[in-house]
Protein backbone atom coordinates (compact mmCIF):
# COMPACT_ATOMS: atom_id res chain seq x y z
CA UNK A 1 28.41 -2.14 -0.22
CA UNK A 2 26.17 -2.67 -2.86
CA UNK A 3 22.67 -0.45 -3.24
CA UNK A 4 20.19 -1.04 -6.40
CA UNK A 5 19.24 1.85 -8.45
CA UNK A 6 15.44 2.62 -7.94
CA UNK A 7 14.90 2.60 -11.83
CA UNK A 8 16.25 -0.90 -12.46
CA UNK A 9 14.89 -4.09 -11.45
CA UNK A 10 16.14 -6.50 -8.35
CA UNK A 11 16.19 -9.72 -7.25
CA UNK A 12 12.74 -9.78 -6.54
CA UNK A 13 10.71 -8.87 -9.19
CA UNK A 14 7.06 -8.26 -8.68
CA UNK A 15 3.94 -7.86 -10.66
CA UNK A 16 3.72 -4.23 -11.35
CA UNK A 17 2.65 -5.35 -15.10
CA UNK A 18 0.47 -7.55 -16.42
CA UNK A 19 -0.64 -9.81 -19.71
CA UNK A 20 -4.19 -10.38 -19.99
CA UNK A 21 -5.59 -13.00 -21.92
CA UNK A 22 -8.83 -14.89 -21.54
CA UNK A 23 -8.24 -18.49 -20.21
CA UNK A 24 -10.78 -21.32 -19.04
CA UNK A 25 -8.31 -24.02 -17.85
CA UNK A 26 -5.70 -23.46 -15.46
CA UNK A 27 -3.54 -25.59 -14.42
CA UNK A 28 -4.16 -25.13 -11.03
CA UNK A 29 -5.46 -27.83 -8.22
CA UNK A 30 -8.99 -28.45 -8.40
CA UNK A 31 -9.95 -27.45 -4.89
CA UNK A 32 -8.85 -23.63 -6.05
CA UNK A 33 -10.83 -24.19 -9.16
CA UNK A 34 -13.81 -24.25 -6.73
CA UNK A 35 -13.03 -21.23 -4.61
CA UNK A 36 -12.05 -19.17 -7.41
CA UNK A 37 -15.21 -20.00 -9.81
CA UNK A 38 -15.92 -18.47 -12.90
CA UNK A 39 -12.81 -16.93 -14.59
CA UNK A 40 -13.65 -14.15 -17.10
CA UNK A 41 -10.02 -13.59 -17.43
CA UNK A 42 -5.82 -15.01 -16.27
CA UNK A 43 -3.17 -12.32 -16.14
CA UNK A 44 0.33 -13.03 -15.96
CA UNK A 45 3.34 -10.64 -14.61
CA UNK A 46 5.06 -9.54 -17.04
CA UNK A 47 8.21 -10.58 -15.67
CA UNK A 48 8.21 -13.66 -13.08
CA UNK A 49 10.28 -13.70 -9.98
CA UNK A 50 12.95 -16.66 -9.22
CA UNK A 51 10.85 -18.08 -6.54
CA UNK A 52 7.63 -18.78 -7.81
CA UNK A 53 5.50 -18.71 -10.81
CA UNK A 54 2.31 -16.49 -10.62
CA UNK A 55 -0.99 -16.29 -12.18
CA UNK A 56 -3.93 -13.63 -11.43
CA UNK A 57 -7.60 -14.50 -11.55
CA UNK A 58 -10.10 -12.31 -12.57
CA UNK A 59 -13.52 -14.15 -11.64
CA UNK A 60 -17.27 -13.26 -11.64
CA UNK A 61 -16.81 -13.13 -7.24
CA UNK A 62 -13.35 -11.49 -7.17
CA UNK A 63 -9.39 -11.53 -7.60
CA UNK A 64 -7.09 -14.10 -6.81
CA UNK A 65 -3.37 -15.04 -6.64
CA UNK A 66 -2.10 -18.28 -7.51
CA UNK A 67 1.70 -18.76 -6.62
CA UNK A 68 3.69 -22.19 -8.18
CA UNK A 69 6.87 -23.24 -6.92
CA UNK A 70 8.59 -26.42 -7.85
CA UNK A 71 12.33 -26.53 -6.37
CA UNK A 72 12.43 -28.02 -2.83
CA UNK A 73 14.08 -24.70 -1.55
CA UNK A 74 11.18 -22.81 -2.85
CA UNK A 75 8.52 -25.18 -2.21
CA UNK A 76 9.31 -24.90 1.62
CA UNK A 77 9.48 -21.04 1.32
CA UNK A 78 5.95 -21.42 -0.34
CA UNK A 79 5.11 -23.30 2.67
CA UNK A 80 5.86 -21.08 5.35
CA UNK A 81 4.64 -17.92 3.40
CA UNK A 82 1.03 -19.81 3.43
CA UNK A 83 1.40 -20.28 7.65
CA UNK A 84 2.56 -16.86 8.11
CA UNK A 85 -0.48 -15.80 6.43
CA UNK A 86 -3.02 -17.75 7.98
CA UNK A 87 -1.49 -16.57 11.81
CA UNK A 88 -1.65 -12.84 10.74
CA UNK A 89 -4.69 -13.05 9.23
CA UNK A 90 -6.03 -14.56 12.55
CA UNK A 91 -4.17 -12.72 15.29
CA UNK A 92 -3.41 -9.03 13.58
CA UNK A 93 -5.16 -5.98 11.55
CA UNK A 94 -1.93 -5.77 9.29
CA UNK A 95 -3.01 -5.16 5.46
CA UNK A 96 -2.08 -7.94 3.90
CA UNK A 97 -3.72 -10.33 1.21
CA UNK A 98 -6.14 -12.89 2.44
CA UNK A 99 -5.05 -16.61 2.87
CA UNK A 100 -7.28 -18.89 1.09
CA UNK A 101 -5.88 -22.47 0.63
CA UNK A 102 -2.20 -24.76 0.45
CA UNK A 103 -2.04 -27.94 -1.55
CA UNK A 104 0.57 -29.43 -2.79
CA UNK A 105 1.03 -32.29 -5.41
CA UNK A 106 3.91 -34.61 -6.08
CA UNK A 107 5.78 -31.72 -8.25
CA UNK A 108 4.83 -28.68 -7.07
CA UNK A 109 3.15 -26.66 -4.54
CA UNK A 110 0.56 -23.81 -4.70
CA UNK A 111 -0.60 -20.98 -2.83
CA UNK A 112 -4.01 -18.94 -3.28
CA UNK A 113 -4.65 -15.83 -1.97
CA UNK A 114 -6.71 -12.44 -2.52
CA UNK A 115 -5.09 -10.02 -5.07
CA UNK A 116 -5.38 -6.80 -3.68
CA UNK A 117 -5.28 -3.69 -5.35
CA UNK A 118 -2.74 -1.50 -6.34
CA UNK A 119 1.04 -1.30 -7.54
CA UNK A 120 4.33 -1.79 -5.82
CA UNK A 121 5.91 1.12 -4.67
CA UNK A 122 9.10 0.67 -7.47
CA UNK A 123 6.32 1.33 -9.95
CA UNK A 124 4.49 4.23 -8.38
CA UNK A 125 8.07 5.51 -7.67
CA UNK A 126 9.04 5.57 -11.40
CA UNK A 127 6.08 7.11 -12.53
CA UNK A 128 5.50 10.24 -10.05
CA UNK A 129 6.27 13.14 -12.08
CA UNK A 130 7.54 14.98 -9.06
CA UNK A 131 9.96 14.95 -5.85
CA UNK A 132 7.29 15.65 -3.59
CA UNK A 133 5.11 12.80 -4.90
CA UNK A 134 8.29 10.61 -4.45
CA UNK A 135 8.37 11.98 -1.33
CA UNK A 136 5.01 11.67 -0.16
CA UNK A 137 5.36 7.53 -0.97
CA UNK A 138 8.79 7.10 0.71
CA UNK A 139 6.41 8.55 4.04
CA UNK A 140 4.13 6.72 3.77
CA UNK A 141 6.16 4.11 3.23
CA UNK A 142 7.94 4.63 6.64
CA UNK A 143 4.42 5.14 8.12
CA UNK A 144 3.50 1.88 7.33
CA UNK A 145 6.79 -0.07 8.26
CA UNK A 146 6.36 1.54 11.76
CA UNK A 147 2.83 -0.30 11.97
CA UNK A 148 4.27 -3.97 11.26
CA UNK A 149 6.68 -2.89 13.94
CA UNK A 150 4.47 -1.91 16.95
CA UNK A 151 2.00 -4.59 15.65
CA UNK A 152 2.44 -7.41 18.50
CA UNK A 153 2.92 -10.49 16.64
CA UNK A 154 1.70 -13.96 17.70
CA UNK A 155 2.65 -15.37 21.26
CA UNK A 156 4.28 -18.42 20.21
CA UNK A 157 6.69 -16.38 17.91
CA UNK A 158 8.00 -14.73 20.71
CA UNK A 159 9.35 -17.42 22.39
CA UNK A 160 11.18 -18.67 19.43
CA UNK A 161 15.29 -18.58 19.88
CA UNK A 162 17.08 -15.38 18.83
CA UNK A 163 15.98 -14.58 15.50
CA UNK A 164 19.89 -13.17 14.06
CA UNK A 165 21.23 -16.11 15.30
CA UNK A 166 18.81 -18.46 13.40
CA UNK A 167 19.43 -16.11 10.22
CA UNK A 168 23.07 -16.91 10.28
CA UNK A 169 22.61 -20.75 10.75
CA UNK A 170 19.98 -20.29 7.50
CA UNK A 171 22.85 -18.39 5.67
CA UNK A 172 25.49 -21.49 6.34
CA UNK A 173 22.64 -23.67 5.42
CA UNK A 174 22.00 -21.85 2.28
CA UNK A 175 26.14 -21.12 1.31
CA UNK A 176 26.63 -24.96 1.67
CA UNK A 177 23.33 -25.80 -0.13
CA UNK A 178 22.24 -23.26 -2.50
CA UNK A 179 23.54 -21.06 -5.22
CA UNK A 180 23.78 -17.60 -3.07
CA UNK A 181 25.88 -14.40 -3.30
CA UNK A 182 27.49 -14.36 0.03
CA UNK A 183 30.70 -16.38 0.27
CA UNK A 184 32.60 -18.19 3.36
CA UNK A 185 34.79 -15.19 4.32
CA UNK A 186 31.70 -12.88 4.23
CA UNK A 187 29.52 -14.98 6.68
CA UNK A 188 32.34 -15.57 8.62
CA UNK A 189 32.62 -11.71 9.14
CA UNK A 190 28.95 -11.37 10.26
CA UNK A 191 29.11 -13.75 12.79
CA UNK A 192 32.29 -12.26 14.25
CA UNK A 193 30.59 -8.66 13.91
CA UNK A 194 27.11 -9.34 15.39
CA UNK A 195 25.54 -5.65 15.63
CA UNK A 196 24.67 -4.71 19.43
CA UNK A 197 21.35 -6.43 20.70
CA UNK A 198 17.87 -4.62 20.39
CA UNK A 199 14.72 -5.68 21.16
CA UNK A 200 13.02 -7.92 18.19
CA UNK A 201 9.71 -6.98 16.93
CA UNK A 202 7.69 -8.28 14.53
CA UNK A 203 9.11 -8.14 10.59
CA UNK A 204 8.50 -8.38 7.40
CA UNK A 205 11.45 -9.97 6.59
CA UNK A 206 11.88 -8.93 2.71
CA UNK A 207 10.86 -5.18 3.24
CA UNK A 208 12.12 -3.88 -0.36
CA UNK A 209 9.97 -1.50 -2.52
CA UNK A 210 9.13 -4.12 -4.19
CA UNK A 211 7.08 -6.14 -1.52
CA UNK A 212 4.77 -3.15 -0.95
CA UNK A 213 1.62 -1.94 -2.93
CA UNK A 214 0.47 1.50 -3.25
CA UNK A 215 -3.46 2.51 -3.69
CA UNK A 216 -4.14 6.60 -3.80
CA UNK A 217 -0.51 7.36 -3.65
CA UNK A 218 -0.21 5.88 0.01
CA UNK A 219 1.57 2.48 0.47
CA UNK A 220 -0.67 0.09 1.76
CA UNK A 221 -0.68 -3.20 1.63
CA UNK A 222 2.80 -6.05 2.52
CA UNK A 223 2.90 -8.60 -0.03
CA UNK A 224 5.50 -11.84 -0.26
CA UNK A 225 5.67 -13.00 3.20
CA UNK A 226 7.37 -16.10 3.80
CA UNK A 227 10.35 -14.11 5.31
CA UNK A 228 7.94 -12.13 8.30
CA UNK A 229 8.84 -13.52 12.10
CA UNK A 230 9.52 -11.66 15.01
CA UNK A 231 13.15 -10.36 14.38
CA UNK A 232 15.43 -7.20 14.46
CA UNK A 233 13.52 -4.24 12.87
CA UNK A 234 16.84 -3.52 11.31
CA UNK A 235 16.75 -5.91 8.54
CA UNK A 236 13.57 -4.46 7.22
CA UNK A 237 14.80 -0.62 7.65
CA UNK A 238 17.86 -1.78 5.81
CA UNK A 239 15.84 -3.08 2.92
CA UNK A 240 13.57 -0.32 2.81
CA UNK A 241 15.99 2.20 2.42
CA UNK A 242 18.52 0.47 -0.22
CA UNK A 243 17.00 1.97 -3.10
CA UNK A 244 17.39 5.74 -2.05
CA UNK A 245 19.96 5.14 0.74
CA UNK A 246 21.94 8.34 -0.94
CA UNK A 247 18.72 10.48 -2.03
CA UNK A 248 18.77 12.83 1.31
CA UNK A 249 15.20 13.98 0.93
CA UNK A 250 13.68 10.51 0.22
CA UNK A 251 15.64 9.12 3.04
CA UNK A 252 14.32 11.83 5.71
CA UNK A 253 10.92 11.35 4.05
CA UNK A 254 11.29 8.11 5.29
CA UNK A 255 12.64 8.34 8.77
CA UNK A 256 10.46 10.95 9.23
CA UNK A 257 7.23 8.37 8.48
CA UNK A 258 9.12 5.45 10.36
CA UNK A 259 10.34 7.46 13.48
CA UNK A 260 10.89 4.84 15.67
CA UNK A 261 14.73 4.48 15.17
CA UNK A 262 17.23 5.05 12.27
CA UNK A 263 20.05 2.81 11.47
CA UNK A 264 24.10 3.74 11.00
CA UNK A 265 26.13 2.86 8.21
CA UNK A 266 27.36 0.28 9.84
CA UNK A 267 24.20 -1.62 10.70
CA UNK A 268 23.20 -1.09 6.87
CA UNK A 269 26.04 -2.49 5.77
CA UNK A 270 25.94 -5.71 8.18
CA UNK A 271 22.40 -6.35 6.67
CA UNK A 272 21.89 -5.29 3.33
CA UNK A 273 25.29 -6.07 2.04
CA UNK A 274 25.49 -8.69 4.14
CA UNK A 275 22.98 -10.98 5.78
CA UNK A 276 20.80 -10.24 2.46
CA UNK A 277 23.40 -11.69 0.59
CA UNK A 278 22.83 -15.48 1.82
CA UNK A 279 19.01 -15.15 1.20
């Protein structure tokens, strides 16, 4: 079982800092050029994820988020993120950023969407000076899980096939296709040891401290997307928790916020340590 350490950076890196600099061409299609008008100012993160490349706009009407991806993989993960946003945008209240416009060009594709305020949770974590601050975000953080979880997602997701069983056919696809950190013998274990059947709800999909923002010391706002369907609720709980799986008092902070189930060893195992690893 592997768990990261709170105070060291995963996989998925977000954009807790940034590098400003004052820009007037972007290269960015011209159709977001026209929704984004007047930029007084570009700001990068300081450290890019794997997925995507991403540039912030500061402009005279507001703040925006381009995302770039150019590998095929990525490029469809872009792709889906986009539709997921537009159908939760439409059919929930869930705070999320804003879909504005897809295109896509021969090399790349791009993604714009509102930057909302605030900092990811791994950030505000590191710099509360105190337990119960910690504490207070790990509740909240809970709290807000529990609404993407009794949030009814859209109709036509429900009737999609069983979402664990789709994961595992994405993890074969990935193993066979794509560089991943899961291995034969490991996803041949998971689909031997399926974890008992619960009823799916809507997910996030990628529910790490990094994929949430924080505004007033309350976590607010779900950010990177493309993973969200209507799935087993244990998959996000298990990727919630990895970073303070062995802190006692963050961990009831968080269960106590969540309160809609908690998940054994076992099940954290099967998901973190091991779907996760194919994705």
């Amino acid at each position: 079982m592997w768990v990261e350490n709170m105070n060291y950076d995963n996989r998925n890196v977000a954009n807790e800092v940034t590098m400003v600099k004052n820009t007037k061409n972007q290269s960015i299609p011209e159709k977001f050029k026209k929704i984004i008008g007047n930029v007084l100012q570009t700001s990068y993160p300081k450290r890019q994820g794997a997925t995507s490349e991403v540039q912030f706009f500061h402009a005279e009407q507001g703040n925006y988020v381009c995302k770039c991806s150019s590998l095929p993989k990525y490029r469809s993960w872009l792709l889906k993120e986009a539709k997921v946003m537009q159908e939760l945008n439409a059919k929930t209240a869930l705070s999320i950023p804003t879909y504005l416009d897809f295109e896509e060009d021969e090399n790349n594709s791009y993604l714009l969407m509102s930057m909302e305020p605030g900092i990811p949770l791994r950030e505000a974590l590191i710099v509360a000076k105190t337990v119960e601050e910690k504490k207070n975000l790990i509740h909240s953080f809970g709290t807000k899980l529990r609404t993407v979880h009794e949030t009814d997602p859209p109709l036509k997701w429900k009737q999609q096939a069983c979402w664990l069983d789709m994961q595992l056919k994405r993890a074969a696809y990935n193993l066979n296709n794509y560089e991943v950190d899961g291995n034969q013998q490991l996803l041949e274990k998971l689909i031997l040891n399926k974890p008992e059947t619960i009823p799916q709800t809507l997910i996030h999909g990628d529910c790490t401290i990094d994929n949430v923002l924080v505004t007033d010391n309350q976590v607010h706002t779900f950010i990177d997307l493309s993973e969200t369907a209507f799935g087993d609720p244990r998959y996000d709980i298990a990727l919630a928790i990895r970073s303070f799986l062995f802190d006692k008092e963050l961990l009831d902070a968080f269960y106590t916020g969540y309160r809609l189930q908690q998940i054994t060893n076992e099940e954290f195992n099967y998901f973190d340590g091991g779907l996760y690893e194919f994705f």
